[in-house]
N, C-alpha and C. Protein backbone atom coordinates (compact mmCIF):
# COMPACT_ATOMS: atom_id res chain seq x y z
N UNK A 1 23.31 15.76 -19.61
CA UNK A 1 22.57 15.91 -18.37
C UNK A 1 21.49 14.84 -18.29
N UNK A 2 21.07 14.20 -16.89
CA UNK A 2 20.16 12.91 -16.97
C UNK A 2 19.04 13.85 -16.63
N UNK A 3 18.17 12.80 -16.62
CA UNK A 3 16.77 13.34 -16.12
C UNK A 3 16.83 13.10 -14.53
N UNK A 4 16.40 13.89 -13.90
CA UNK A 4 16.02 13.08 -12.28
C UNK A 4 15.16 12.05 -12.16
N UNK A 5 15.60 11.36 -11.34
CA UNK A 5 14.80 10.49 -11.08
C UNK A 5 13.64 11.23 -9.80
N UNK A 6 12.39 10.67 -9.71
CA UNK A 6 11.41 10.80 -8.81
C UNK A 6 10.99 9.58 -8.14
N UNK A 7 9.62 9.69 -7.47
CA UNK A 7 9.01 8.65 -6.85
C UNK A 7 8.34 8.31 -7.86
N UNK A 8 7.74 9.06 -8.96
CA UNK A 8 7.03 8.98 -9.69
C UNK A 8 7.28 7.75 -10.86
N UNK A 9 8.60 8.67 -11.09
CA UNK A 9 9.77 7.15 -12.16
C UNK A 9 9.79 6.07 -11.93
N UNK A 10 10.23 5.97 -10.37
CA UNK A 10 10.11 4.91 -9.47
C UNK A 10 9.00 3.79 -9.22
N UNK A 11 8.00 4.39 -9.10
CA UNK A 11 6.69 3.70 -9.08
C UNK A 11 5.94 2.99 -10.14
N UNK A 12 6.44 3.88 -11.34
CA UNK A 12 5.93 3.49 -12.74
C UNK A 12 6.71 2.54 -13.04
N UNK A 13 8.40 2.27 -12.73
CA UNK A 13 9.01 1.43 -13.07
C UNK A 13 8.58 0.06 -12.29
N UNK A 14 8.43 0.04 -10.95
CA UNK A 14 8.21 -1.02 -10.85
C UNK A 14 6.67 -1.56 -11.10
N UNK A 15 5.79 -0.83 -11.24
CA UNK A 15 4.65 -1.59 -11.27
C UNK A 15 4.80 -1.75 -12.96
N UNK A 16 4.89 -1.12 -13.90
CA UNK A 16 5.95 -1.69 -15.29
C UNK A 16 5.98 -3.48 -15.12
N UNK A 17 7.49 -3.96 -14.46
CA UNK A 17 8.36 -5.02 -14.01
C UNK A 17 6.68 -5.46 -13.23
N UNK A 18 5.95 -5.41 -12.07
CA UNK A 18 4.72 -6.72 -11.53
C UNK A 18 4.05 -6.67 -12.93
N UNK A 19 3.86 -5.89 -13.65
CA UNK A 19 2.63 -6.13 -15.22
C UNK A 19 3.38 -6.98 -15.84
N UNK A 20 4.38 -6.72 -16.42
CA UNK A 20 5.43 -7.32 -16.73
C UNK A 20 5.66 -9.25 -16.78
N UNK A 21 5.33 -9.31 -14.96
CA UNK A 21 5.62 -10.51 -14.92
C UNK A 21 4.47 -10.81 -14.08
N UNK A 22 3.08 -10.34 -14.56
CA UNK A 22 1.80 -10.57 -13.83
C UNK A 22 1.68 -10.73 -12.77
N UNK A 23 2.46 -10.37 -11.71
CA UNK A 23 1.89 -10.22 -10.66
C UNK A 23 1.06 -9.41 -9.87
N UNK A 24 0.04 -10.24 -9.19
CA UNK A 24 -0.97 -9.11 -8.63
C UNK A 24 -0.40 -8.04 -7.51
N UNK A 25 -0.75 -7.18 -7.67
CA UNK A 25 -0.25 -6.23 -6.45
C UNK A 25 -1.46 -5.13 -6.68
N UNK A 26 -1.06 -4.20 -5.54
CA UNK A 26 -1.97 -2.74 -5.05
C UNK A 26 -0.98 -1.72 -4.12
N UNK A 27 -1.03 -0.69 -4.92
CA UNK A 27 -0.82 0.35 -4.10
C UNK A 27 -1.07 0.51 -2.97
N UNK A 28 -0.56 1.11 -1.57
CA UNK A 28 -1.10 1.44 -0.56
C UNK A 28 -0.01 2.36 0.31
N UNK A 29 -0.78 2.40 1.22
CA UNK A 29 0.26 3.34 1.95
C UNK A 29 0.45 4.92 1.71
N UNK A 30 1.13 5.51 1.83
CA UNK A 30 1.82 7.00 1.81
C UNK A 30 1.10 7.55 -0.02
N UNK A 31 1.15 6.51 -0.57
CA UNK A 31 0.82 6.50 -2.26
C UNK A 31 -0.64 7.18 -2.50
N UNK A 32 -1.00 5.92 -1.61
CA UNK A 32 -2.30 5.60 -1.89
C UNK A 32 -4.00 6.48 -0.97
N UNK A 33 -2.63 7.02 0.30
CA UNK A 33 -3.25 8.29 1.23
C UNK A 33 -3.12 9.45 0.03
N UNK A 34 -2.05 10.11 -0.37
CA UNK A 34 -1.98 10.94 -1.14
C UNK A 34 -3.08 11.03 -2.39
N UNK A 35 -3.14 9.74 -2.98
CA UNK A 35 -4.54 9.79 -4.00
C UNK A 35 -5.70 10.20 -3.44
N UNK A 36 -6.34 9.34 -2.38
CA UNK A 36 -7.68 9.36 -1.86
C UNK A 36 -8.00 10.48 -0.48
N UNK A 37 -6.65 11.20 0.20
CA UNK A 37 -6.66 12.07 1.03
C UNK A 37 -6.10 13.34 0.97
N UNK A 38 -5.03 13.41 2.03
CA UNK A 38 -4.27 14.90 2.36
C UNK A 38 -3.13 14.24 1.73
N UNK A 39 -2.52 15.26 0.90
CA UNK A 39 -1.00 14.88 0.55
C UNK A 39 -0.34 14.97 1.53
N UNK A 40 1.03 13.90 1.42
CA UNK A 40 2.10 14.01 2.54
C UNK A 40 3.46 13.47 1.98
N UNK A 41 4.58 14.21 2.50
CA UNK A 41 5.33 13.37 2.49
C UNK A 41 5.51 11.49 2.60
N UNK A 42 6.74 11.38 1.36
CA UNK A 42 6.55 9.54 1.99
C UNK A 42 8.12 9.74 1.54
N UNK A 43 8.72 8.40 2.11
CA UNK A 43 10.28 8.22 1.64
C UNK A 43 10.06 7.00 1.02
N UNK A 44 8.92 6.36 0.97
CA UNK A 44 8.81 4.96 0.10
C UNK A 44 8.21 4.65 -0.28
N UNK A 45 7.18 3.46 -1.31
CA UNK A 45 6.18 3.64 -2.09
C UNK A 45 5.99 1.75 -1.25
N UNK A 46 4.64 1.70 -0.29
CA UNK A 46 4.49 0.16 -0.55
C UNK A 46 3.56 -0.19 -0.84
N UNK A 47 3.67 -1.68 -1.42
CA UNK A 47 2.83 -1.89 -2.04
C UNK A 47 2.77 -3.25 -1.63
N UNK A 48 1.08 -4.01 -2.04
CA UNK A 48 0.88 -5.54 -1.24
C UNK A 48 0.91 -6.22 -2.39
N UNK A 49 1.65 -7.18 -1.89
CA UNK A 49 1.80 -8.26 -3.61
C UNK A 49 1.48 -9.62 -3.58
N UNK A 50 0.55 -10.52 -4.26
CA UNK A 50 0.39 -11.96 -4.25
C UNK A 50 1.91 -12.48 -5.11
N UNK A 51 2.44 -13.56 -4.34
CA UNK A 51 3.75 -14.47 -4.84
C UNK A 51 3.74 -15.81 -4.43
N UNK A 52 4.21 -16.30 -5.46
CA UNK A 52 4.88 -17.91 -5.03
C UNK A 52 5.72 -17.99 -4.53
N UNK A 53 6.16 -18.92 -4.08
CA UNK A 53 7.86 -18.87 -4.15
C UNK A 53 8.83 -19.01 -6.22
N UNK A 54 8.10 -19.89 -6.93
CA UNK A 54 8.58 -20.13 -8.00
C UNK A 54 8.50 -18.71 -8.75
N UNK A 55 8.46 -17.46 -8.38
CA UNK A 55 8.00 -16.02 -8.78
C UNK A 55 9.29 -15.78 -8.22
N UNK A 56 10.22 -16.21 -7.14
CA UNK A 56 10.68 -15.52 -6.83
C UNK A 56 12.07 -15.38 -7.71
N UNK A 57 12.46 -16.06 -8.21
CA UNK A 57 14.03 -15.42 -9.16
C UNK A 57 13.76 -14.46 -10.18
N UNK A 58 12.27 -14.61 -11.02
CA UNK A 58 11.94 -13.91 -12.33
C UNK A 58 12.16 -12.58 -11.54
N UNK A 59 11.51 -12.12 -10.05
CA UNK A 59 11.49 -10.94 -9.25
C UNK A 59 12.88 -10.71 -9.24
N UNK A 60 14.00 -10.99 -8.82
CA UNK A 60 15.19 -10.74 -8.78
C UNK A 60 15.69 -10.32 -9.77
N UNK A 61 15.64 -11.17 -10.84
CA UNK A 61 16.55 -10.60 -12.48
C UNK A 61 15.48 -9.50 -13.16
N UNK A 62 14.55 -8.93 -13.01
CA UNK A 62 14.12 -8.25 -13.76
C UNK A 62 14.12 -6.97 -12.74
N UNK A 63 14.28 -6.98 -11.30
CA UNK A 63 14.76 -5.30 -10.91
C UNK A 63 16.12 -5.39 -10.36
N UNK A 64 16.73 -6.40 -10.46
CA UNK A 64 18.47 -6.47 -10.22
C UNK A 64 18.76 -5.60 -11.53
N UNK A 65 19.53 -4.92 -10.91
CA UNK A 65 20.33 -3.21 -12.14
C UNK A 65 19.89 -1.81 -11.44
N UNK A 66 18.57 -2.03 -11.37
CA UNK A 66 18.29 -0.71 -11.23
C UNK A 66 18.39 -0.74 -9.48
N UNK A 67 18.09 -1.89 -9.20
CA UNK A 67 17.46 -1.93 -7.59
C UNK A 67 18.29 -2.71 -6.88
N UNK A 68 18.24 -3.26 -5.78
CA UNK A 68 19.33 -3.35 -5.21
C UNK A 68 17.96 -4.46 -4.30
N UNK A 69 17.77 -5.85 -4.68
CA UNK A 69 17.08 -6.72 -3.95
C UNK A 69 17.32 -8.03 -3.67
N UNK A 70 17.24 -8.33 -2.77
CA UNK A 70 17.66 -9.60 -1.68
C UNK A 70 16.40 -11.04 -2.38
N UNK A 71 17.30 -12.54 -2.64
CA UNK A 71 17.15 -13.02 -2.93
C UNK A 71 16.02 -13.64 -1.66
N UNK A 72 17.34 -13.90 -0.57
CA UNK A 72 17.00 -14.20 0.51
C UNK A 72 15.56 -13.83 1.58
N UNK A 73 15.41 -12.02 1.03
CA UNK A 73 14.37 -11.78 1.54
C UNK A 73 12.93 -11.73 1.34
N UNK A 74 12.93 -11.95 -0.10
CA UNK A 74 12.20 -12.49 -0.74
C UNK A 74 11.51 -14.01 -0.19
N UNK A 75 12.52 -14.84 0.06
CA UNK A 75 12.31 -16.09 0.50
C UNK A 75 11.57 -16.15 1.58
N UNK A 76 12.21 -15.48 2.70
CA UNK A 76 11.90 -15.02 3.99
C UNK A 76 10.31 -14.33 3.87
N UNK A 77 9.99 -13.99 2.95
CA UNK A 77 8.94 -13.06 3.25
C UNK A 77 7.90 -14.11 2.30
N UNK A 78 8.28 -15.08 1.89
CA UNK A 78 6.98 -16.10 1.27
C UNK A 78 6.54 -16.79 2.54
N UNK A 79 8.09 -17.36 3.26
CA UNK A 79 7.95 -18.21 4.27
C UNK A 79 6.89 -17.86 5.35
N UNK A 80 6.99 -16.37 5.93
CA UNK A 80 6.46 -15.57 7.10
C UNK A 80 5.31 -14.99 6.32
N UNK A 81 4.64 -14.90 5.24
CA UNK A 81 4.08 -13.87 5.16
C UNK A 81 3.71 -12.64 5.41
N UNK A 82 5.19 -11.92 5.28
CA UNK A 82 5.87 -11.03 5.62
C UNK A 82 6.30 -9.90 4.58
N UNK A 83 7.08 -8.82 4.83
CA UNK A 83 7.78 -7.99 3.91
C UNK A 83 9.34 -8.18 3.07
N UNK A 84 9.05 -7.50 2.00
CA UNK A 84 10.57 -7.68 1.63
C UNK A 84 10.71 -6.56 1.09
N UNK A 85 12.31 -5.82 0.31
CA UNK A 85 11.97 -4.34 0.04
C UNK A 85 12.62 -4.33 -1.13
N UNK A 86 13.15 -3.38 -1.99
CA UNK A 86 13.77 -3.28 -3.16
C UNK A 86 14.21 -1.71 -3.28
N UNK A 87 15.76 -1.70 -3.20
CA UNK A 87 16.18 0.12 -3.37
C UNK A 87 16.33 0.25 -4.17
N UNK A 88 16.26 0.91 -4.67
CA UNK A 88 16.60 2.09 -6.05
C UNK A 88 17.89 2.54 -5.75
N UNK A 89 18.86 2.14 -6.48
CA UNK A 89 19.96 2.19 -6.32
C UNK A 89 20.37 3.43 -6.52
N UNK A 90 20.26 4.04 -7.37
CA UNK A 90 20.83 5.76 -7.70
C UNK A 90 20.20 6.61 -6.50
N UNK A 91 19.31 6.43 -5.85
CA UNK A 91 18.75 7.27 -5.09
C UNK A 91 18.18 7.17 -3.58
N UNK A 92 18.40 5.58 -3.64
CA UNK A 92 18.25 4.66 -1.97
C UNK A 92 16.79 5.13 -1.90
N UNK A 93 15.59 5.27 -2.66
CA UNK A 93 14.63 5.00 -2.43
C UNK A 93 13.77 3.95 -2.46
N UNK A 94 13.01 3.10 -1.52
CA UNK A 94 12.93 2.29 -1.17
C UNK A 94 11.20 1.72 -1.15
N UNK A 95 11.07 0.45 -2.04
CA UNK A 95 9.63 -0.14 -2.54
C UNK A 95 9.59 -1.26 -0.85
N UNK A 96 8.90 -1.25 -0.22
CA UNK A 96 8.53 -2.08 0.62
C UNK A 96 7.04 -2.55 -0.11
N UNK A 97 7.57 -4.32 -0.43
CA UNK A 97 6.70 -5.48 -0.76
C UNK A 97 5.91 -5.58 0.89
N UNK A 98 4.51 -5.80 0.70
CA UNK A 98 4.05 -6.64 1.46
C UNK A 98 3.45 -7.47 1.34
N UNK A 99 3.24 -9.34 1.47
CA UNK A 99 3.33 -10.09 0.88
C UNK A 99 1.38 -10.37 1.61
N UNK A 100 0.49 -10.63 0.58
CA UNK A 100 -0.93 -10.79 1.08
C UNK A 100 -1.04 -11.90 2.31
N UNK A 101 -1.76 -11.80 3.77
CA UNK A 101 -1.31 -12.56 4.54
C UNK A 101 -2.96 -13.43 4.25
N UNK A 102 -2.88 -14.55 4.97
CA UNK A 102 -3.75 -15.41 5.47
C UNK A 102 -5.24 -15.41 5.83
N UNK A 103 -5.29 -14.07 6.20
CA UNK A 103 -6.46 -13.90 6.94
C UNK A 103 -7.81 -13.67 5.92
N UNK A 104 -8.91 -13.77 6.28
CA UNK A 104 -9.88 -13.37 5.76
C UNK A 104 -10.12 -11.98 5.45
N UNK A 105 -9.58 -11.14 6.38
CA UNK A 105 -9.89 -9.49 5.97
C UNK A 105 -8.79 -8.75 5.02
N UNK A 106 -7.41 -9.48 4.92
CA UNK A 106 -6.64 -9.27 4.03
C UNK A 106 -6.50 -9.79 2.48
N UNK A 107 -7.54 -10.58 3.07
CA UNK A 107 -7.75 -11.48 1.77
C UNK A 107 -8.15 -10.58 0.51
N UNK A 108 -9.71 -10.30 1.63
CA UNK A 108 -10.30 -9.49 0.64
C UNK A 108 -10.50 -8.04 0.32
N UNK A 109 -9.37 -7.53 1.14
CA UNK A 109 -8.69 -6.32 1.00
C UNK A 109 -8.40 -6.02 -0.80
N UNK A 110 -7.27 -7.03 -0.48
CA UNK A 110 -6.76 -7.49 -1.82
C UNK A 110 -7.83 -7.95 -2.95
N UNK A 111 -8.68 -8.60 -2.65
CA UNK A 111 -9.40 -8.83 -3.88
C UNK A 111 -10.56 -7.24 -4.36
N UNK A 112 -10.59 -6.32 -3.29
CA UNK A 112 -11.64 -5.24 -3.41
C UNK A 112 -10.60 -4.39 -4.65
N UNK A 113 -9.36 -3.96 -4.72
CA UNK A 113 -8.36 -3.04 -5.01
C UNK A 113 -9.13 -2.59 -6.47
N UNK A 114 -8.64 -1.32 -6.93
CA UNK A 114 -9.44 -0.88 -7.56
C UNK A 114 -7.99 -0.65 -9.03
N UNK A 115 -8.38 -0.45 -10.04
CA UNK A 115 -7.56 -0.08 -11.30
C UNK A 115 -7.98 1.77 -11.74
N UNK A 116 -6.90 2.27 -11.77
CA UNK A 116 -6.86 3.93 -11.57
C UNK A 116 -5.92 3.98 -12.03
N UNK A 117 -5.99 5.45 -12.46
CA UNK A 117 -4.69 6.21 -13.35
C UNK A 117 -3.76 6.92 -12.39
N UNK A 118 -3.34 6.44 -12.27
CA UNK A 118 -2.27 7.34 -11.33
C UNK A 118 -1.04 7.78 -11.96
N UNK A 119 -0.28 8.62 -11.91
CA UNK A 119 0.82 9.55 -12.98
C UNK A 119 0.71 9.17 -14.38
N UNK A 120 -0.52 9.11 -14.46
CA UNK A 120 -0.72 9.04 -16.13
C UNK A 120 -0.30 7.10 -16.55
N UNK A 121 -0.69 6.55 -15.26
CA UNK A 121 -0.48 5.12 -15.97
C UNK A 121 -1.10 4.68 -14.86
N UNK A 122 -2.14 3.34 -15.55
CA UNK A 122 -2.98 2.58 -15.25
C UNK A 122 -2.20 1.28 -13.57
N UNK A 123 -2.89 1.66 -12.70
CA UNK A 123 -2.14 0.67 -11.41
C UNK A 123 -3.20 0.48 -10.57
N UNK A 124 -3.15 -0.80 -10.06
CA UNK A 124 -3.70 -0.94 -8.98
C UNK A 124 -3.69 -0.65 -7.91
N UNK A 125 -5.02 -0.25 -7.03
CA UNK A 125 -4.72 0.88 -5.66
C UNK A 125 -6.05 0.52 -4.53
N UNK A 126 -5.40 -0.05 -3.67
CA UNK A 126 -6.35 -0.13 -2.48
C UNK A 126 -7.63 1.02 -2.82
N UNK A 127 -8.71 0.18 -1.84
CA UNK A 127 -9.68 1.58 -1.97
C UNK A 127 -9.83 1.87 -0.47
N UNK A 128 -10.44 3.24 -0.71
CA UNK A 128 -10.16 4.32 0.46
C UNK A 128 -10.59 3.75 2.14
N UNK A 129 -11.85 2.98 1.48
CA UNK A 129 -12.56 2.28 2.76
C UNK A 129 -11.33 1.23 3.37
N UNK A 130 -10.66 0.88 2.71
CA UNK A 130 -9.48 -0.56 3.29
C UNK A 130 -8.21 0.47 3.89
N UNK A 131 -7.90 1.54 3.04
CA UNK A 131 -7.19 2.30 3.49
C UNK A 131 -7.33 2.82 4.90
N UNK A 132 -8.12 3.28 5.02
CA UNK A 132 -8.71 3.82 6.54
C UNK A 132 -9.27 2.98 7.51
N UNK A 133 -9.30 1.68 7.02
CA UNK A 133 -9.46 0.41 8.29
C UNK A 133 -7.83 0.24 8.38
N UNK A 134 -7.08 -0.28 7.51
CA UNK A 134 -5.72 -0.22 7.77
C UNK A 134 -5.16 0.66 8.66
N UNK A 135 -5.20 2.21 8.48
CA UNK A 135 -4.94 2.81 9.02
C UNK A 135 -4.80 3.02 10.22
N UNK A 136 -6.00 2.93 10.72
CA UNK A 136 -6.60 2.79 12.13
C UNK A 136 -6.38 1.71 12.55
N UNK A 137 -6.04 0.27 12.11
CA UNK A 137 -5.61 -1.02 12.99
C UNK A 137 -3.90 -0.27 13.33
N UNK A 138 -3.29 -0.11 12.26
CA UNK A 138 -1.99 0.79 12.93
C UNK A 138 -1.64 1.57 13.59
N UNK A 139 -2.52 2.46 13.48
CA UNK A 139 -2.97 3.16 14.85
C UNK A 139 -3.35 3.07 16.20
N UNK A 140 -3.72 1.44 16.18
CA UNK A 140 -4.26 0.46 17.32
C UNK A 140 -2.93 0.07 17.88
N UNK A 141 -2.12 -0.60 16.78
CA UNK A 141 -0.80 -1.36 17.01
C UNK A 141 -0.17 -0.27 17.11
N UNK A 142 0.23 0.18 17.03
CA UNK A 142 1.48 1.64 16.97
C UNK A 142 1.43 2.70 17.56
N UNK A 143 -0.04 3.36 17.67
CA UNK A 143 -0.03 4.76 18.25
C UNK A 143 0.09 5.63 17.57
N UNK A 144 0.65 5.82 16.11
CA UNK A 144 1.36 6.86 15.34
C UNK A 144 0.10 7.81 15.45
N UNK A 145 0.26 9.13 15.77
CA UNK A 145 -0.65 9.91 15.07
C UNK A 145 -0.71 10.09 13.64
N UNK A 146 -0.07 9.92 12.85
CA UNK A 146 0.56 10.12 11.25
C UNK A 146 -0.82 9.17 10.93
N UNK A 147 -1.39 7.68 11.23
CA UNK A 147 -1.81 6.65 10.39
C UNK A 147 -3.60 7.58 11.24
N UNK A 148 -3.62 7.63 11.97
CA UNK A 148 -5.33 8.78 12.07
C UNK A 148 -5.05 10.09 11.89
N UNK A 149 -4.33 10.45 11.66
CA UNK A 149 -4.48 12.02 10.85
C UNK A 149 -4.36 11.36 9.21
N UNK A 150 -3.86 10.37 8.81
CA UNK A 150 -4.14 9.82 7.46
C UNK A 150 -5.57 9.60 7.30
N UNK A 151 -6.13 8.47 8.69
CA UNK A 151 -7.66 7.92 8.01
C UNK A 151 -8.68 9.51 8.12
N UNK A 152 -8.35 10.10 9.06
CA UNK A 152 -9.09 11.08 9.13
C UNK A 152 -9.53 12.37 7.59
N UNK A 153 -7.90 12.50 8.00
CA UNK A 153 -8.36 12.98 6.14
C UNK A 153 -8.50 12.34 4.58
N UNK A 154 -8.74 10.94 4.59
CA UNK A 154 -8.97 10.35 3.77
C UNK A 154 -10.82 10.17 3.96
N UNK A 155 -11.35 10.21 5.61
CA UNK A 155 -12.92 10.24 5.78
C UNK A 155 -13.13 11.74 5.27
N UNK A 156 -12.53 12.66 5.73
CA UNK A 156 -12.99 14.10 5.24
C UNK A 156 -12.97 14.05 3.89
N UNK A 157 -12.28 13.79 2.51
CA UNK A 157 -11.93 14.15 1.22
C UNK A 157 -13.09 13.14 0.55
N UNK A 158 -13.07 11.73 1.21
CA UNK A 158 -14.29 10.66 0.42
C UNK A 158 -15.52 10.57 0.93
N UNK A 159 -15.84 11.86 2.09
CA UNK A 159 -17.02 11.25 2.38
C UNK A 159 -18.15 11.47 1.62
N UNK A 160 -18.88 10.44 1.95
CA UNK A 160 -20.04 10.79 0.90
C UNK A 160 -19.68 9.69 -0.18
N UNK A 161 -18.69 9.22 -0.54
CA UNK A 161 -18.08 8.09 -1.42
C UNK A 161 -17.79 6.99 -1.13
N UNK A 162 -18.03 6.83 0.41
CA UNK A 162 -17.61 5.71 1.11
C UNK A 162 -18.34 4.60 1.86
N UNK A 163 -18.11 3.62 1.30
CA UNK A 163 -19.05 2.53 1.82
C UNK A 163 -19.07 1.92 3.53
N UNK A 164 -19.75 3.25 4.32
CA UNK A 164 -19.79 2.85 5.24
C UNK A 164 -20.19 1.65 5.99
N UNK A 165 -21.39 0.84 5.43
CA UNK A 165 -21.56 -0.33 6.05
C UNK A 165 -20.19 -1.40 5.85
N UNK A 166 -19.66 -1.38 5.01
CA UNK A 166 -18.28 -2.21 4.64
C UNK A 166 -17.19 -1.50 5.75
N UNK A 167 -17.23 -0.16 5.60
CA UNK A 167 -16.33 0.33 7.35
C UNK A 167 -16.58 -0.46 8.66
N UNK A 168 -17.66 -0.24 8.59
CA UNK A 168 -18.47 -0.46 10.03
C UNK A 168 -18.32 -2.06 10.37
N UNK A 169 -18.16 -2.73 9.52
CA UNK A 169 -18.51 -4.11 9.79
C UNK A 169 -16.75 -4.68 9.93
N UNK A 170 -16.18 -3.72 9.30
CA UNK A 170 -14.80 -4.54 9.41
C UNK A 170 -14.13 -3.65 10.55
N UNK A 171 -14.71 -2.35 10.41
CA UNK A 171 -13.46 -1.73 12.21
C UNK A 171 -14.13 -2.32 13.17
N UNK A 172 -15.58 -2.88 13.48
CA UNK A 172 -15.95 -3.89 14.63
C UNK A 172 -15.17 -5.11 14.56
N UNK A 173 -15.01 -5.15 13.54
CA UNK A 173 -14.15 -6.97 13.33
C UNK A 173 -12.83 -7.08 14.06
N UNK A 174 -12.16 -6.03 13.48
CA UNK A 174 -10.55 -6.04 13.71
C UNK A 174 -10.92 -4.95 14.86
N UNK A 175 -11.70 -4.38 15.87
CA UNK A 175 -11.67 -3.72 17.26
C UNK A 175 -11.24 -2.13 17.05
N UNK A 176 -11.41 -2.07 15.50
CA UNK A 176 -11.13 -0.22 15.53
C UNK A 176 -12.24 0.46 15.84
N UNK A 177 -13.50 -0.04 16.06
CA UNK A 177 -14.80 1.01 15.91
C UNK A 177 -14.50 2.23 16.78
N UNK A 178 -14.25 2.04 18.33
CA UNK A 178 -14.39 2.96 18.92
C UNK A 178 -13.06 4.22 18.30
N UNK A 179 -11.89 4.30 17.48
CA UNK A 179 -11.15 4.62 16.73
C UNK A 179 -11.83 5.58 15.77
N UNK A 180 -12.75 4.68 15.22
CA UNK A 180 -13.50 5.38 14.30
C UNK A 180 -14.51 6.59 14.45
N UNK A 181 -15.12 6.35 15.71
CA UNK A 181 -16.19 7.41 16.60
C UNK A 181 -14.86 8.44 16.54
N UNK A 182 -14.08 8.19 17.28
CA UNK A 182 -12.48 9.74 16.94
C UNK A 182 -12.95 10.54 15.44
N UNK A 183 -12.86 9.58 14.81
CA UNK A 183 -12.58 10.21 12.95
C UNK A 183 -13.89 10.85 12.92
N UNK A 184 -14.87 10.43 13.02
CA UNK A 184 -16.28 10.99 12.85
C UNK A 184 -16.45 11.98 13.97
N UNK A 185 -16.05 12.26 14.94
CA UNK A 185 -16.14 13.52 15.75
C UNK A 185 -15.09 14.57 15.81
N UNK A 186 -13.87 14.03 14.93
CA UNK A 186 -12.77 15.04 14.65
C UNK A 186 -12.83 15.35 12.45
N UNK A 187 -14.53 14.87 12.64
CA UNK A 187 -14.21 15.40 10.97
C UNK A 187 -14.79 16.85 11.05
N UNK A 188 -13.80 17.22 10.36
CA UNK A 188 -13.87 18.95 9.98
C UNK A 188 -15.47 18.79 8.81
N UNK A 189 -16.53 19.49 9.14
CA UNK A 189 -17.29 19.47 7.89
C UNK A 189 -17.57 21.05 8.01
């Protein structure tokens, strides 16, 4: 009889394979709401990753077997500074790469990320304040209720932990503030 596989397996394996082959990355997303907020369902684990292009074959042969990943999209996603993904072959669960973009606020998104234990092993993980500006720019672009019922309960669970002047200065930047007045008048206290 095997063991099941989880998200958990999953996650540990690949951030394993970026230590592995030093690449920088951070948790985020569905992962990284669940640490710092309300648990929720996720069907995928993503995560933001610094790459070269000369990174990109070592990436291929070391989760080719288990995973099921595109040479090509890899390529594609240095070129665009863009996404690329990697399945888990036994179970079609699915790592969406997102590749660090250009900008100044992503920049240092990425350079804030914090080192935490998560399932009993050491990974890098956005912090809550980037989480919930993210959130809410997606929420800008998209509409989802899912990404402000995320920032919302990620402001309810950290508040008091959260570096609001670093909020404040970046949801004026990227045009979420008035977004944010929502979260602060729909926080449950």
């Amino acid at each position: 009889m095997t063991a099941k596989i989880t998200q958990e397996y999953i996650l540990k394996k690949v951030v394993t394979f970026l230590d592995a082959l030093k690449l920088p990355y951070m948790i985020t997303g569905a992962i990284a709401v669940n640490y710092y907020g309300r648990p929720r369902l996720t069907h995928d684990v993503d995560i933001v990753i610094e790459i070269r292009a000369p990174e990109k074959e070592a990436i291929v042969k070391l989760f080719q077997g288990e995973f099921y990943i595109s040479l090509e999209g890899i390529i594609e996603a240095i070129r665009h500074k863009s996404m690329f993904n990697a399945i888990h072959q036994k179970t079609g669960f699915k790592v969406d790469f997102w590749l660090v973009k250009d900008d100044e606020y992503d920049k240092l998104r990425f350079k804030r990320r914090k080192k935490k234990k998560i399932f009993d092993k050491m990974m890098y993980i956005t912090t809550p304040e980037d989480l919930i500006i993210v959130k809410l720019n997606w929420y800008k672009e998209f509409g989802s209720e899912k990404h402000f019922t995320d920032a919302l309960g990620i402001y309810e669970i950290q508040k008091g932990r959260l570096d609001i002047r670093y909020l404040k200065k970046w949801l004026s930047n990227l045009s979420t503030f008035d977004i944010w007045q929502k979260i602060l008048k729909g926080a449950r206290l």
